[in-house]
Every structure is written in structure tokens, then in C-alpha cells.
C-alpha atoms as a PDB file:
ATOM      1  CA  UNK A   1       8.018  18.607 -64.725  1.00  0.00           C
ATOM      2  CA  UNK A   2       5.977  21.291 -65.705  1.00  0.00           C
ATOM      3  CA  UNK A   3       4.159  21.767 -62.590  1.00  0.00           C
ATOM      4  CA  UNK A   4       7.320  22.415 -60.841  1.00  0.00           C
ATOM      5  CA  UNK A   5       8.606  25.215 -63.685  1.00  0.00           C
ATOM      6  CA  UNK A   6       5.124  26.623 -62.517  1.00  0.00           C
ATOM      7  CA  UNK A   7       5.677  26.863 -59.129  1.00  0.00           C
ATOM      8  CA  UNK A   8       9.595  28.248 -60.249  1.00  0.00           C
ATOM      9  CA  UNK A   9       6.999  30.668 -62.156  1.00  0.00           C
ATOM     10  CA  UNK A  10       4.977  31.336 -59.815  1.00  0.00           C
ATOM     11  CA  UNK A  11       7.466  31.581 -56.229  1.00  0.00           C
ATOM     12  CA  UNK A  12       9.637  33.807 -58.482  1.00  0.00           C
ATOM     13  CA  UNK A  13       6.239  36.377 -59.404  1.00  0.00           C
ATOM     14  CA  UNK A  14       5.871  35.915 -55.738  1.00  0.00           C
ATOM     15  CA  UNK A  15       9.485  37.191 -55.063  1.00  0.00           C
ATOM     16  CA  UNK A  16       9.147  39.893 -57.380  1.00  0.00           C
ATOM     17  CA  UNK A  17       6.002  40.974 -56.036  1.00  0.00           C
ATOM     18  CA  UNK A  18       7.516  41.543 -52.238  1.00  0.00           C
ATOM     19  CA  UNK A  19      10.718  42.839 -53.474  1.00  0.00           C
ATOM     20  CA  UNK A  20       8.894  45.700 -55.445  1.00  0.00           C
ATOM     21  CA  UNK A  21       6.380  45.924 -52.524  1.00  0.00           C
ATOM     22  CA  UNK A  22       9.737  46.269 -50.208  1.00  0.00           C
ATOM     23  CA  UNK A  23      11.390  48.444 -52.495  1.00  0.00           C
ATOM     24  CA  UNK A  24       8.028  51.124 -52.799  1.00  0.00           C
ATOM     25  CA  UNK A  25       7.937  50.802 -48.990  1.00  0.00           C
ATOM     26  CA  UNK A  26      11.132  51.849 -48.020  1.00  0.00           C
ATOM     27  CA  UNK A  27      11.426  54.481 -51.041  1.00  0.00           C
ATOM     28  CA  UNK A  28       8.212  55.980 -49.213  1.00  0.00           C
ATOM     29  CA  UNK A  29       9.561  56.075 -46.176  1.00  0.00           C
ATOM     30  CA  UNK A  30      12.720  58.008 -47.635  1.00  0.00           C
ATOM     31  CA  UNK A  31      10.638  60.312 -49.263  1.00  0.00           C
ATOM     32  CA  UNK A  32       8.682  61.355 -45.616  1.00  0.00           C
ATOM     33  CA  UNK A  33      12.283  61.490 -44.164  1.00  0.00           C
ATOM     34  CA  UNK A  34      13.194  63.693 -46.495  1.00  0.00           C
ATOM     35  CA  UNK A  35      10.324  65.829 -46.792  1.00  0.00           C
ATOM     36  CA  UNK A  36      10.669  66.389 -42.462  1.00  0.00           C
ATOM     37  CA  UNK A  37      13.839  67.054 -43.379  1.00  0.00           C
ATOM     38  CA  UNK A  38      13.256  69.769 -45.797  1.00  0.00           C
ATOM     39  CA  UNK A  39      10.224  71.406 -43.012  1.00  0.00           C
ATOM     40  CA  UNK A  40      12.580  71.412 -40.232  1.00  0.00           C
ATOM     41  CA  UNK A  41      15.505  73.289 -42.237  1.00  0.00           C
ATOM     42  CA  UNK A  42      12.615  75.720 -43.410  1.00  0.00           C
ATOM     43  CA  UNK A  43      11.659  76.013 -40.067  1.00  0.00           C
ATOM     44  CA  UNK A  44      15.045  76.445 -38.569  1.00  0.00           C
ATOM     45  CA  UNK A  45      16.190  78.962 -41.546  1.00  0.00           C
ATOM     46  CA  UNK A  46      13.860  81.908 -40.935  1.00  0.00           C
ATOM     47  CA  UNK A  47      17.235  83.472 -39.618  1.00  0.00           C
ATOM     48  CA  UNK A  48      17.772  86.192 -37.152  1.00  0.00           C
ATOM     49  CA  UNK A  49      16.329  89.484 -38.720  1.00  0.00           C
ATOM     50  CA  UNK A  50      17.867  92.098 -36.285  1.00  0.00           C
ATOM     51  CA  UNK A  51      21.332  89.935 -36.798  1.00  0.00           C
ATOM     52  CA  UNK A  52      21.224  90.337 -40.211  1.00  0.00           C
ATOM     53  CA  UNK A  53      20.302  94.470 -39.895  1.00  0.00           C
ATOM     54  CA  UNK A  54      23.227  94.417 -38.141  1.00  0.00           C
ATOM     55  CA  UNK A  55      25.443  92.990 -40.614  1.00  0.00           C
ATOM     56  CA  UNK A  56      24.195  94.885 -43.037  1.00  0.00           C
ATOM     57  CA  UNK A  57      24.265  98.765 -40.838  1.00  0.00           C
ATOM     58  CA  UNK A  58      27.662  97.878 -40.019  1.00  0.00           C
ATOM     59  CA  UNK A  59      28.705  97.193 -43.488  1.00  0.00           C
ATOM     60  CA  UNK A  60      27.225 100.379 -44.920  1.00  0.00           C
ATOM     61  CA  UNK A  61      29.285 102.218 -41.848  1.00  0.00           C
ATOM     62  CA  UNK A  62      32.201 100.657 -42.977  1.00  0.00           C
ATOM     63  CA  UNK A  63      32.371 101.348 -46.234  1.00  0.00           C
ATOM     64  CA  UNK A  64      30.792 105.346 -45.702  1.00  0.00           C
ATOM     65  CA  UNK A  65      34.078 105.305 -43.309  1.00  0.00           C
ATOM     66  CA  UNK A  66      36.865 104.021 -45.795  1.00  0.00           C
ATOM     67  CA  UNK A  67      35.086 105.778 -48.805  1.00  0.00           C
ATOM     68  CA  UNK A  68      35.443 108.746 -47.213  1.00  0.00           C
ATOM     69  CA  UNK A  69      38.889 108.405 -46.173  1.00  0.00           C
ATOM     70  CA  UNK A  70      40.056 107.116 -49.480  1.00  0.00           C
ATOM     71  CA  UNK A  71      38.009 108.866 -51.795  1.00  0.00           C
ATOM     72  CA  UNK A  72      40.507 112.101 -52.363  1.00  0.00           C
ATOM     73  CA  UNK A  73      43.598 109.473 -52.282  1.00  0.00           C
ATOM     74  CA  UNK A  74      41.712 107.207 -55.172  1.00  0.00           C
ATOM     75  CA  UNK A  75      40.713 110.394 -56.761  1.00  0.00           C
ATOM     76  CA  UNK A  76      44.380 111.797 -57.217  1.00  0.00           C
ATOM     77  CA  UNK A  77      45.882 108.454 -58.618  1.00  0.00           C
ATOM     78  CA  UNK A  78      43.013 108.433 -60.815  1.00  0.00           C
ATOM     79  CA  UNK A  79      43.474 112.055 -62.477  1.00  0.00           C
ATOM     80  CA  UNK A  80      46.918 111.270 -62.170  1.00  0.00           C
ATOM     81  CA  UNK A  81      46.893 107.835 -64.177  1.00  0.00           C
ATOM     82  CA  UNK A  82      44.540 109.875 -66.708  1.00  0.00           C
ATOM     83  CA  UNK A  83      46.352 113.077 -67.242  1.00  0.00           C
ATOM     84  CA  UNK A  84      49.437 110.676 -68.033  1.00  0.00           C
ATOM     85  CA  UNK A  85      47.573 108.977 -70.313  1.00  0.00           C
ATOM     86  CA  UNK A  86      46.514 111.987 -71.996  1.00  0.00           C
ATOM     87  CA  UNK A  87      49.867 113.258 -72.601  1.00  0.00           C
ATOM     88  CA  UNK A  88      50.901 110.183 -74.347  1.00  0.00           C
ATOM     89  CA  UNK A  89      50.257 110.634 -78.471  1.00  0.00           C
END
């Protein structure tokens, strides 16, 4: 009787042992899948530099164009909200 709780003892030690050992291997595994993962989006993320000075020229022309075409429109209901304010006591 007590050899065979032993061997229970034992064969389940021996369970444990390849389900932890299964467990680490396929965690490591994950972990290198990952981490290729991870290099390949750094590598495909370095992004298009002249795209990006384009975005950014065109935006700077586009707001230089509206500013200056709404500037003196903004400016009047501006000093016209504040002068109304300023005759209110």
C-alpha cells in the first residue's frame, strides 16, 4: 500500500515536472514570437520621411491660406464682441 501512494507520489512529481517543463517551453517560444514581432513593426515603422514633410508643408499652407483670409473677418467679430462688452456696466 504504501509503495503504490509512492509511485502516486512520485508519477504525479513526474507530471508536474513535464507540465512546468511544457508550460516554460511554450511561454519561451511566445516570448521569441513576440519579440520578432516587436523587430519587424520597428522595422516596418521607420515611416516615409518625405510623406510626412508633405503632410506637414501642406498643412502649414493651409492654414497661412485660411488665416489670412479669415484673420480681418475673426478680427471684426472679435472687437465687435469686446466693444459690446465694454459698453455693458
Amino acid at each position: 500500500m504504501l509503495t503504490k501512494v509512492s509511485e502516486n507520489v512520485h508519477g504525479f512529481k513526474a507530471k508536474k515536472s513535464e507540465i512546468l517543463m511544457a508550460i516554460g517551453t511554450r511561454l519561451t517560444i511566445l516570448k521569441m514570437e513576440y519579440q520578432s514581432r516587436i523587430a519587424q513593426l520597428i522595422v516596418d515603422e521607420r515611416g516615409d520621411v518625405p510623406g510626412w514633410v508633405l503632410v506637414v508643408l501642406m498643412t502649414t499652407g493651409l492654414v497661412t491660406g485660411i488665416w489670412t483670409i479669415a484673420a480681418p473677418k475673426i478680427e471684426s467679430l472679435l472687437r465687435g464682441s469686446l466693444d459690446s462688452m465694454n459698453n455693458v456696466h
